[in-house]
Each structure stands twice: as C-alpha cells, then as structure tokens.
C-alpha atoms as a PDB file:
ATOM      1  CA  UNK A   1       0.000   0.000   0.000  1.00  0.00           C
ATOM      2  CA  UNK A   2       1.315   3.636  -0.979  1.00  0.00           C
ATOM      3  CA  UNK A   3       0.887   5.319   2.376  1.00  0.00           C
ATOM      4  CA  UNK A   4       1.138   9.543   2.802  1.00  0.00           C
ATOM      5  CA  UNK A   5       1.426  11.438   5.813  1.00  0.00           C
ATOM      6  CA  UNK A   6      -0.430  15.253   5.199  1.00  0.00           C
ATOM      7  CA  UNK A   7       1.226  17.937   7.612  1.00  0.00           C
ATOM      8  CA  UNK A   8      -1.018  21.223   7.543  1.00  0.00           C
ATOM      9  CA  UNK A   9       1.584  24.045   8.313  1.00  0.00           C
ATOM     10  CA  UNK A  10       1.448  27.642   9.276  1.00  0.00           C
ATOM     11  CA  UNK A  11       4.142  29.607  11.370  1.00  0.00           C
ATOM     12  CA  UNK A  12       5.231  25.922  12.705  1.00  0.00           C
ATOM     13  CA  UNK A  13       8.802  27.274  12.622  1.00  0.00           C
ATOM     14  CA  UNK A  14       9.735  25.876  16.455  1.00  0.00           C
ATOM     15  CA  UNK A  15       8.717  22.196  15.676  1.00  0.00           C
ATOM     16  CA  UNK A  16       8.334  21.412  11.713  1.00  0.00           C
ATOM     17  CA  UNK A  17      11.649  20.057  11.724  1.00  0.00           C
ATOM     18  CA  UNK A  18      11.316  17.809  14.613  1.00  0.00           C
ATOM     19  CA  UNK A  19       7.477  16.802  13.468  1.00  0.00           C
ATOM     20  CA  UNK A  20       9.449  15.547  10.167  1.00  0.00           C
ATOM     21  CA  UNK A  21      12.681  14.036  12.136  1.00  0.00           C
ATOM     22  CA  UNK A  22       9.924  11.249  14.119  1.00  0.00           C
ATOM     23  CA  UNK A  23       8.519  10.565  10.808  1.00  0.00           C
ATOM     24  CA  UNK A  24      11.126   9.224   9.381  1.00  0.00           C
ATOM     25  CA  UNK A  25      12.745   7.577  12.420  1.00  0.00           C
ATOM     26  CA  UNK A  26       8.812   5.745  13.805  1.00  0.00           C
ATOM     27  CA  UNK A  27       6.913   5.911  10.308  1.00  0.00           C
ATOM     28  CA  UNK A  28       9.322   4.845   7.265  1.00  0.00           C
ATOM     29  CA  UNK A  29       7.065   3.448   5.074  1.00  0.00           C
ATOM     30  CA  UNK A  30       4.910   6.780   4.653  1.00  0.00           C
ATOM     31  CA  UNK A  31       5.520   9.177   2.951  1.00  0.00           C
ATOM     32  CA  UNK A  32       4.899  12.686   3.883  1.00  0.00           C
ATOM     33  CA  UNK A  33       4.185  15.968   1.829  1.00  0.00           C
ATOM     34  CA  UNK A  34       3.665  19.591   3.906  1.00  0.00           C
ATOM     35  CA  UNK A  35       1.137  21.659   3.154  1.00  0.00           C
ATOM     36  CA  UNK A  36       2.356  25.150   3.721  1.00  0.00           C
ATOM     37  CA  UNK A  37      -0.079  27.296   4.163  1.00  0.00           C
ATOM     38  CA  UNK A  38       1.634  30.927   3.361  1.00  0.00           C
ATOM     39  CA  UNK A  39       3.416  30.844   6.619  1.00  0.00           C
ATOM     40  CA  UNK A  40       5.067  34.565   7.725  1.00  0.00           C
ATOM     41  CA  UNK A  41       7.634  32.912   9.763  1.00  0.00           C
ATOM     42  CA  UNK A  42      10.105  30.898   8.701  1.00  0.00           C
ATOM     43  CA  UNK A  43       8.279  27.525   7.626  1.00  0.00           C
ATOM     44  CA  UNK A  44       8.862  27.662   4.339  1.00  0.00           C
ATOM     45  CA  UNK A  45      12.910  28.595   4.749  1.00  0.00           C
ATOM     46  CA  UNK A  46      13.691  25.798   6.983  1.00  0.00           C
ATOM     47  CA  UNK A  47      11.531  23.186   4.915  1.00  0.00           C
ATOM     48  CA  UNK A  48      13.094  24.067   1.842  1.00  0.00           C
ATOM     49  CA  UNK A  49      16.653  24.459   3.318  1.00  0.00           C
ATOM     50  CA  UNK A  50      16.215  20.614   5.224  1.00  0.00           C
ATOM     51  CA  UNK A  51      15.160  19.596   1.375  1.00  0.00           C
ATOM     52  CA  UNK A  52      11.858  18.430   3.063  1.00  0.00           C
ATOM     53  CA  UNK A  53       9.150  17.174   1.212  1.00  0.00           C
ATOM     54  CA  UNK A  54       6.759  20.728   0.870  1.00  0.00           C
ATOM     55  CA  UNK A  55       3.926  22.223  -0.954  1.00  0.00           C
ATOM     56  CA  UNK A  56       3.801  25.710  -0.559  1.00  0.00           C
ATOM     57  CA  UNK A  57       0.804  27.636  -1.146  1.00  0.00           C
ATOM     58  CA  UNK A  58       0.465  31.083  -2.696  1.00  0.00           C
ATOM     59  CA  UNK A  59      -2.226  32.278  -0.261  1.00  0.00           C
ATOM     60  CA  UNK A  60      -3.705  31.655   3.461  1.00  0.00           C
ATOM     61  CA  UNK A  61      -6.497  29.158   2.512  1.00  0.00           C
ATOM     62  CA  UNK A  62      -6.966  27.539   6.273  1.00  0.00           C
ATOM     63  CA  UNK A  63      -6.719  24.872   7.957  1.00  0.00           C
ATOM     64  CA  UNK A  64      -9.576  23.065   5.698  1.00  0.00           C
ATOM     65  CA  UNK A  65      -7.910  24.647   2.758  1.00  0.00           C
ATOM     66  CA  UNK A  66      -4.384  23.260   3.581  1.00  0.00           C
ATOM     67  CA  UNK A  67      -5.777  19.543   3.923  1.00  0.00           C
ATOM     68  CA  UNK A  68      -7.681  19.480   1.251  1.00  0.00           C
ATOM     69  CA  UNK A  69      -5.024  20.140  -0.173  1.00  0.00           C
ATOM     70  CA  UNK A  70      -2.961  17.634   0.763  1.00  0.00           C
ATOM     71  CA  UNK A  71      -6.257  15.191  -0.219  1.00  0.00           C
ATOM     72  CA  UNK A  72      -5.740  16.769  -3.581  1.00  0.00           C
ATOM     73  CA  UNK A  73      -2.469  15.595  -3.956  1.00  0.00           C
ATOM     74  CA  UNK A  74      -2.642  12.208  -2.583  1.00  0.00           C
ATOM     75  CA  UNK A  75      -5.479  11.550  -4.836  1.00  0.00           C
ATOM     76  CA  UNK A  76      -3.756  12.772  -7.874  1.00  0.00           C
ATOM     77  CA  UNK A  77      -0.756  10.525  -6.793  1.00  0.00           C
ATOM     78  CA  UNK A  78      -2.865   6.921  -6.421  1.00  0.00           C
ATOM     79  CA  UNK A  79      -2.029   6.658  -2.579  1.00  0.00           C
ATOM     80  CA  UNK A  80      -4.110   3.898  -0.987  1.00  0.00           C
ATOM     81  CA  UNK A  81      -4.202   6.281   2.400  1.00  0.00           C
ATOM     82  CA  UNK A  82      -3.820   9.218   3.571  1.00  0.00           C
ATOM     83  CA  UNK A  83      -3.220  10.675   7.516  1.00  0.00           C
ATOM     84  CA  UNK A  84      -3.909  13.919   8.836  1.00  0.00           C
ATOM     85  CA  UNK A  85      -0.937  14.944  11.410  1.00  0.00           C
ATOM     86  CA  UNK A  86      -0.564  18.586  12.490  1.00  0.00           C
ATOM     87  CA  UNK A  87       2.886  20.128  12.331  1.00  0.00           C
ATOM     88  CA  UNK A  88       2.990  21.278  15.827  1.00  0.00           C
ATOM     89  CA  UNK A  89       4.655  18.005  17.375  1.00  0.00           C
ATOM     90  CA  UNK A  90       1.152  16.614  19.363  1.00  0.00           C
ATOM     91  CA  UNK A  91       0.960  13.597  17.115  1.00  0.00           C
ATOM     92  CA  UNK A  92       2.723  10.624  17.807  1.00  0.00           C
ATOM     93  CA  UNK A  93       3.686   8.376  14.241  1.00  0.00           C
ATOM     94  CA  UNK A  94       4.873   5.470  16.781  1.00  0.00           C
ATOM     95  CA  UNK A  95       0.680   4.878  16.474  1.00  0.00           C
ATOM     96  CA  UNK A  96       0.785   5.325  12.519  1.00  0.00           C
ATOM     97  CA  UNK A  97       1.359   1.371  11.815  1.00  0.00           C
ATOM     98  CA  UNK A  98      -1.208   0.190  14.429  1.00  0.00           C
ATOM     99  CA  UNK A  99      -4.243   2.829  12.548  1.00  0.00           C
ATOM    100  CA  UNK A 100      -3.142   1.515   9.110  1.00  0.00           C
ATOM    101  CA  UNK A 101      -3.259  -2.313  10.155  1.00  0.00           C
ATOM    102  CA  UNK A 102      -6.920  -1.419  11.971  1.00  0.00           C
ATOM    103  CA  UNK A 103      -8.126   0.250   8.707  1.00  0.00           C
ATOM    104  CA  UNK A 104      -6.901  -2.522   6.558  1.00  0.00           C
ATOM    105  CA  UNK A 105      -8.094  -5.578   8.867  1.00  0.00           C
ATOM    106  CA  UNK A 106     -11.544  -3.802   9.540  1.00  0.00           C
ATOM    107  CA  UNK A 107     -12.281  -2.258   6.145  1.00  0.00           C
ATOM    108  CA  UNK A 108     -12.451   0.347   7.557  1.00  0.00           C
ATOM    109  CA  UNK A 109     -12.783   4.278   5.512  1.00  0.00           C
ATOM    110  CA  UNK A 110     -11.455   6.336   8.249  1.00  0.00           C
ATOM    111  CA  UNK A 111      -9.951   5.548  11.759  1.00  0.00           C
ATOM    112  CA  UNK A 112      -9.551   8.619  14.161  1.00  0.00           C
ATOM    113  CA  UNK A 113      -6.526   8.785  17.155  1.00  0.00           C
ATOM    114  CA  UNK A 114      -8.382   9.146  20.230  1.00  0.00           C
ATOM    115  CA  UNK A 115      -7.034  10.377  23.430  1.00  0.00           C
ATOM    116  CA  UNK A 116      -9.865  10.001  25.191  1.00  0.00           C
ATOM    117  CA  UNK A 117     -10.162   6.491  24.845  1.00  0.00           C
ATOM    118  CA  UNK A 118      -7.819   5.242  27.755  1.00  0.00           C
ATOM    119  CA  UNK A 119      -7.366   8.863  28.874  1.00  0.00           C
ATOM    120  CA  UNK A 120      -3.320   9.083  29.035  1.00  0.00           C
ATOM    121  CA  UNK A 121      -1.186  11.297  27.791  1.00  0.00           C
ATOM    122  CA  UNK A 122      -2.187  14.959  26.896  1.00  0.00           C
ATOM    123  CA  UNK A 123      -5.932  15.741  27.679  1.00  0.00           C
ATOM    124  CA  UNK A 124      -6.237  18.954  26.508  1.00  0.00           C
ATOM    125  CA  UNK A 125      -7.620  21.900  28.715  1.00  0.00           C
ATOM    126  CA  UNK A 126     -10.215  21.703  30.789  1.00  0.00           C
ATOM    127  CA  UNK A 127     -12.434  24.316  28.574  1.00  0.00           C
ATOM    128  CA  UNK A 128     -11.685  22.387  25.175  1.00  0.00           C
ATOM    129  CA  UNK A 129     -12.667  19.029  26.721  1.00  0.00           C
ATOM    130  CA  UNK A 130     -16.110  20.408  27.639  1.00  0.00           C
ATOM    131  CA  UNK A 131     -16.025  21.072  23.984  1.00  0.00           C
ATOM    132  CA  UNK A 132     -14.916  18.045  22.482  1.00  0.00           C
ATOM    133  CA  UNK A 133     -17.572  16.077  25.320  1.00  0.00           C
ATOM    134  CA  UNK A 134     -20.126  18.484  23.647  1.00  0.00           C
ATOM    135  CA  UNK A 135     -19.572  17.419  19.952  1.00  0.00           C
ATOM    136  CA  UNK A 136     -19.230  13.832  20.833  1.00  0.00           C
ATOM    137  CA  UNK A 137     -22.839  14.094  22.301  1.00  0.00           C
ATOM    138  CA  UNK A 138     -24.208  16.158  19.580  1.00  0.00           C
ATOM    139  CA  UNK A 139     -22.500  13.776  17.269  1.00  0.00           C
ATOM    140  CA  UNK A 140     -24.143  10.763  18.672  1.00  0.00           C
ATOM    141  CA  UNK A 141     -27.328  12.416  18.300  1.00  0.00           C
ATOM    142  CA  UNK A 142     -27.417  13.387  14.527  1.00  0.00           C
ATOM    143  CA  UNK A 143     -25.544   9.632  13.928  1.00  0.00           C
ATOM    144  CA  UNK A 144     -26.166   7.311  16.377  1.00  0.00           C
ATOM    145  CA  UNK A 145     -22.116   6.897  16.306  1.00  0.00           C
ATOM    146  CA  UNK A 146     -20.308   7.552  19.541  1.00  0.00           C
ATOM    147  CA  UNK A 147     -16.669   9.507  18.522  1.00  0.00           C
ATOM    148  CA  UNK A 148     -14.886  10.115  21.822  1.00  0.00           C
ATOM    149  CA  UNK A 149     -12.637  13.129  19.938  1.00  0.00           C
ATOM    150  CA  UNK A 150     -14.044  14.597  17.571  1.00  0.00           C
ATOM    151  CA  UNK A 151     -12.086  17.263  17.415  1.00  0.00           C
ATOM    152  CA  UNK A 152      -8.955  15.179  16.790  1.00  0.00           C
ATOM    153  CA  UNK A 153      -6.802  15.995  13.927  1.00  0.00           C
ATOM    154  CA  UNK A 154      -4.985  12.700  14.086  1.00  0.00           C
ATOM    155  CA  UNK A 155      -6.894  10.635  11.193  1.00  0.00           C
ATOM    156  CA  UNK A 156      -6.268   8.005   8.535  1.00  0.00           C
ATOM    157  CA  UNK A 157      -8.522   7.829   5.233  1.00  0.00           C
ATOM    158  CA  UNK A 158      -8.967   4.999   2.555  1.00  0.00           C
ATOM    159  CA  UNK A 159      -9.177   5.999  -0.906  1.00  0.00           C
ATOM    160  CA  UNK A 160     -12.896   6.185  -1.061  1.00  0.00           C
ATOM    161  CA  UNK A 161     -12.335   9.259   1.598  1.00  0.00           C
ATOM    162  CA  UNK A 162      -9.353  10.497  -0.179  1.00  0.00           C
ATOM    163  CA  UNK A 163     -11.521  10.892  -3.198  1.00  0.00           C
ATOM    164  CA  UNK A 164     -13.790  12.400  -1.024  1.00  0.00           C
ATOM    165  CA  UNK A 165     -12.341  14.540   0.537  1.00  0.00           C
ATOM    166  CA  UNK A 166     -10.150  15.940  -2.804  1.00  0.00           C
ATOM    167  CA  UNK A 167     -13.422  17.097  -4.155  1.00  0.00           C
ATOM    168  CA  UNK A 168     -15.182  18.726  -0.828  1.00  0.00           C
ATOM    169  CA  UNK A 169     -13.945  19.569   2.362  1.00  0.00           C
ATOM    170  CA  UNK A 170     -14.816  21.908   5.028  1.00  0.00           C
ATOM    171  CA  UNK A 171     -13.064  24.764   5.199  1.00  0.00           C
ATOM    172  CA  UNK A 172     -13.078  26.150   9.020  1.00  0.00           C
ATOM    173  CA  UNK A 173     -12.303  23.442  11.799  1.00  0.00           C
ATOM    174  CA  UNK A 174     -13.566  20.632   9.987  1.00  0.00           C
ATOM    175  CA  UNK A 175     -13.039  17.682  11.673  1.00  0.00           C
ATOM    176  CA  UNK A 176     -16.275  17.123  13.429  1.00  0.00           C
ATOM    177  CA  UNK A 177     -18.751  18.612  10.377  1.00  0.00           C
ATOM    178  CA  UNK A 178     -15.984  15.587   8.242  1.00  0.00           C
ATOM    179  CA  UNK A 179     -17.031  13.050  10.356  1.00  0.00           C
ATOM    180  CA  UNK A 180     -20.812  13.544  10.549  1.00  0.00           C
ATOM    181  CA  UNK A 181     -20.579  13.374   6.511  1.00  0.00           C
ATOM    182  CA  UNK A 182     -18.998  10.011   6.212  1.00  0.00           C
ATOM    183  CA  UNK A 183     -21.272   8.542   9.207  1.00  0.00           C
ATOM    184  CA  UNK A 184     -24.378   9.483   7.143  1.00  0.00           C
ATOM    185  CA  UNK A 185     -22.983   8.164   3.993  1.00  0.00           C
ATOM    186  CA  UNK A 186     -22.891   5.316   5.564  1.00  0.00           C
ATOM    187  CA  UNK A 187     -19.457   4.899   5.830  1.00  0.00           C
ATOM    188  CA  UNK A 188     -17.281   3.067   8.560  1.00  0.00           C
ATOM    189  CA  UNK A 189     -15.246   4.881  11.459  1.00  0.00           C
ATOM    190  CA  UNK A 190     -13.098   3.756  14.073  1.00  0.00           C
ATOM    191  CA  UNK A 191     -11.138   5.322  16.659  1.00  0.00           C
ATOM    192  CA  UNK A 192      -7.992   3.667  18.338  1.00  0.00           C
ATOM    193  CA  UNK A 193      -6.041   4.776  21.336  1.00  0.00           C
ATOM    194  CA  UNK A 194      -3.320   7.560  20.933  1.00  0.00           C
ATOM    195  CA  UNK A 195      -1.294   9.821  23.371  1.00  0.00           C
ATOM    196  CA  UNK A 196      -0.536  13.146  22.591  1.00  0.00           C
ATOM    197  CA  UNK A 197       1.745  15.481  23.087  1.00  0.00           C
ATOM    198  CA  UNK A 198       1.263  19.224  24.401  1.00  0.00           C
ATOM    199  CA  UNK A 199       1.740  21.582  21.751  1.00  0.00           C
ATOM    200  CA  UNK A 200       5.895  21.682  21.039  1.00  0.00           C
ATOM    201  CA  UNK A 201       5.364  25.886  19.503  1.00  0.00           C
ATOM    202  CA  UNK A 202       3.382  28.223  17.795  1.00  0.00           C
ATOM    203  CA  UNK A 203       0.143  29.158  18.477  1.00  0.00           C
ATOM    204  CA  UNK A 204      -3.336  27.575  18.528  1.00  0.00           C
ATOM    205  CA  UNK A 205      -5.792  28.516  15.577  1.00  0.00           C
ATOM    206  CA  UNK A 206      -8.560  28.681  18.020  1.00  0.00           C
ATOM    207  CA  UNK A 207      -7.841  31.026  20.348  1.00  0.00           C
ATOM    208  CA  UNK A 208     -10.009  31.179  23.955  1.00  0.00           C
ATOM    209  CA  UNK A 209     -11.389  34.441  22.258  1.00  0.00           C
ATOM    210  CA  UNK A 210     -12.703  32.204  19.550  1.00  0.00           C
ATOM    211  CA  UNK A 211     -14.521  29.640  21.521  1.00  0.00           C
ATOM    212  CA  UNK A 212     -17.391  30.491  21.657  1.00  0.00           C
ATOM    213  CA  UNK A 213     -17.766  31.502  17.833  1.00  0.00           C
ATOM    214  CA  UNK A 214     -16.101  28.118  17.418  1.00  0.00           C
ATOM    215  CA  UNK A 215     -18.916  26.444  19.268  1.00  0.00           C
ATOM    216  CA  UNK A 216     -21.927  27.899  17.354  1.00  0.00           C
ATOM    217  CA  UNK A 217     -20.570  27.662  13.941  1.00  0.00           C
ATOM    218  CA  UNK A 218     -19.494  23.993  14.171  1.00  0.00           C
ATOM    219  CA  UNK A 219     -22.543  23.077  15.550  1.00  0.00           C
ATOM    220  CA  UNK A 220     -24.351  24.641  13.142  1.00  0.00           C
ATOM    221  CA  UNK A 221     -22.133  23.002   9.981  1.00  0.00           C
ATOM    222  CA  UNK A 222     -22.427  19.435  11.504  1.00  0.00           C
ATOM    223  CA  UNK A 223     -25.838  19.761  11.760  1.00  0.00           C
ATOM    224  CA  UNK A 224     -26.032  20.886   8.207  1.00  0.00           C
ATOM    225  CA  UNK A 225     -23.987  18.135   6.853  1.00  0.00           C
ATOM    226  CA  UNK A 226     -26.391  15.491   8.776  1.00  0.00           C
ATOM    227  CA  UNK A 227     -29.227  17.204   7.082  1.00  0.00           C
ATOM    228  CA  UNK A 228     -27.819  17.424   3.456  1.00  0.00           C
ATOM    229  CA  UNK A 229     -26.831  13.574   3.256  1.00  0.00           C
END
C-alpha cells in the first residue's frame, strides 16, 4: 500500500523540523508531503533548506484549505491512504502502523486517534474538553455513532475518503462537520487509542477568544452536513 502522511503548516517554525525528524525515524514506510499554508515565519525557509518534502501555497487558505489540499495531492498521486498529522509536534507516528493495520483488517474508511479512549497522555484543557464532550454528544445524536474526539486531527482515510475529501472539504475546523458526513454516507469509522503530546510551539488557531464563535458555527455546519446527506 502507498501510504502519505499530510502535515497542515502555518508559522510551525519551532517544531516542523522535529514533526518531520519522528517521521522518518517511527513511520518509514509513509511518505509525507507539507502543506504550507503561506506561513510569515520561517516555515517555508527551513523546509526548503532541510530539502523536506513541501507544498507551498500562494495564499492563506486555512486549515480546511491546507488539507484538502494535501487530499488533492494524494489523490492525484494513487495513494491507498492518507493521515492527517498537524505540524505542531502533538501527534505521535509510533501509532501510525497500528491505525493503518486497523483500517486494513476492519475495512475500515477512516480511523480517528483518540485520546480520550484510555485517557493518558495529553488531555487537553479543561475548557476544550467540555467542547470536544459536547460534539461527541451532539455527534451521537445526529448519527447514532459515539466519537470520543471529535475534534482530533490525528486521522487516517482509505481511498474512497481520499476521493472524497479531494473534491469537498470543510473549510473552518472541519473535523467534526468531516465526520458527521462520512457517518451518514454510511461509511465506517473507528477510533484507536493515541497519546498526545502538548503543543511543542506556535500558536493555537482557536484562540479562547474564539470559543465560543467556534462552538456555534461547528454546531451549526455538523448539523447541516447530517441534514444534506
């Protein structure tokens, strides 16, 4: 199986090279493309200057933007799966192996790293967890499906997603609005057991500011995407 790792990056100057460096030591057999996402620190120069494996786009298109993106391109290159792993050092590609052979096994179209599962590692604050407990509930609701972490960017699609995906994608903080699609296509999901890591630099695209902004318009995208299917 051809097997790509998509890292979404903007200003992820303090840990891009490190995120890359565990790659290749715990995940070999994927391969990895970053999707710079008109960074204004220096991103692109140290990417470029390690000879990494980078995209770099001409504008800011977002976080939903950037992996699409990355779907894009692992579509028009015939991998068999894809993984979403942010560029910020919180994902751990020791767990890459055990989410492909559970997608593979179970047929599965997308499996999901949960930390909330068996609860080690990092949790998260207290304020986002209220928020990830809220989506998982709403979730269930619209689906029937229970997703401990929604919210987690930490996620492995087949090719039926891929294709997916490549063609339509939410475009703010779209993992949740993602998930309720596939679950009402009818589509299989699983979530395994992760541990992250605390953020290793940079700054959070959803500031405490944002929360509650975050909140309303997520809620109201997944609960258009559970009526449109």
């Amino acid at each position: 199986m051809r097997k790509l790792i998509i890292i979404p990056a903007y200003n992820e100057e303090a840990c891009i090279e490190q995120t890359v460096r565990r790659i290749k030591e715990e995940a070999p057999d994927f391969d990895y493309i970053i999707i710079n996402d008109c960074s204004t620190d220096r991103t692109r120069e140290i990417c470029e200057s390690q000879h990494f494996n980078v995209l770099n786009l001409p504008v800011n298109l977002g976080i939903g933007g950037a992996v699409q993106t990355g779907y894009q391109y692992a579509l028009r290159h015939g991998y068999d799966l894809a993984v979403q792993m942010d560029g910020d050092g919180q994902h751990d590609p020791k767990y890459l192996k055990e989410m492909a052979d559970c997608m593979e096994q179970g047929k599965y179209n997308l499996v999901i790293g949960s930390r909330f599962i068996e609860k080690e590692g990092f949790q998260s604050s207290v304020t986002r967890r209220m928020g990830i407990r809220f989506f998982e509930h709403l979730i269930h609701f619209l689906t029937g499906v229970v997703i401990t972490d929604p919210t987690s960017g930490m996620r492995m699609a087949d090719r039926e997603v891929i294709r997916l995906f490549a063609m339509d994608y939410p475009k703010d903080y779209p993992e949740p609005e993602s998930v309720v699609t596939l679950l009402r296509k009818g589509m299989k999901v699983r979530e395994v057991p992760v541990q992250m890591r605390a953020r290793e630099g940079g700054v959070s695209s959803i500031s405490s500011s944002d929360a509650i902004y975050y909140m309303v318009k997520v809620s109201i995208a997944v609960c258009i995407a559970a009526w449109r299917q």
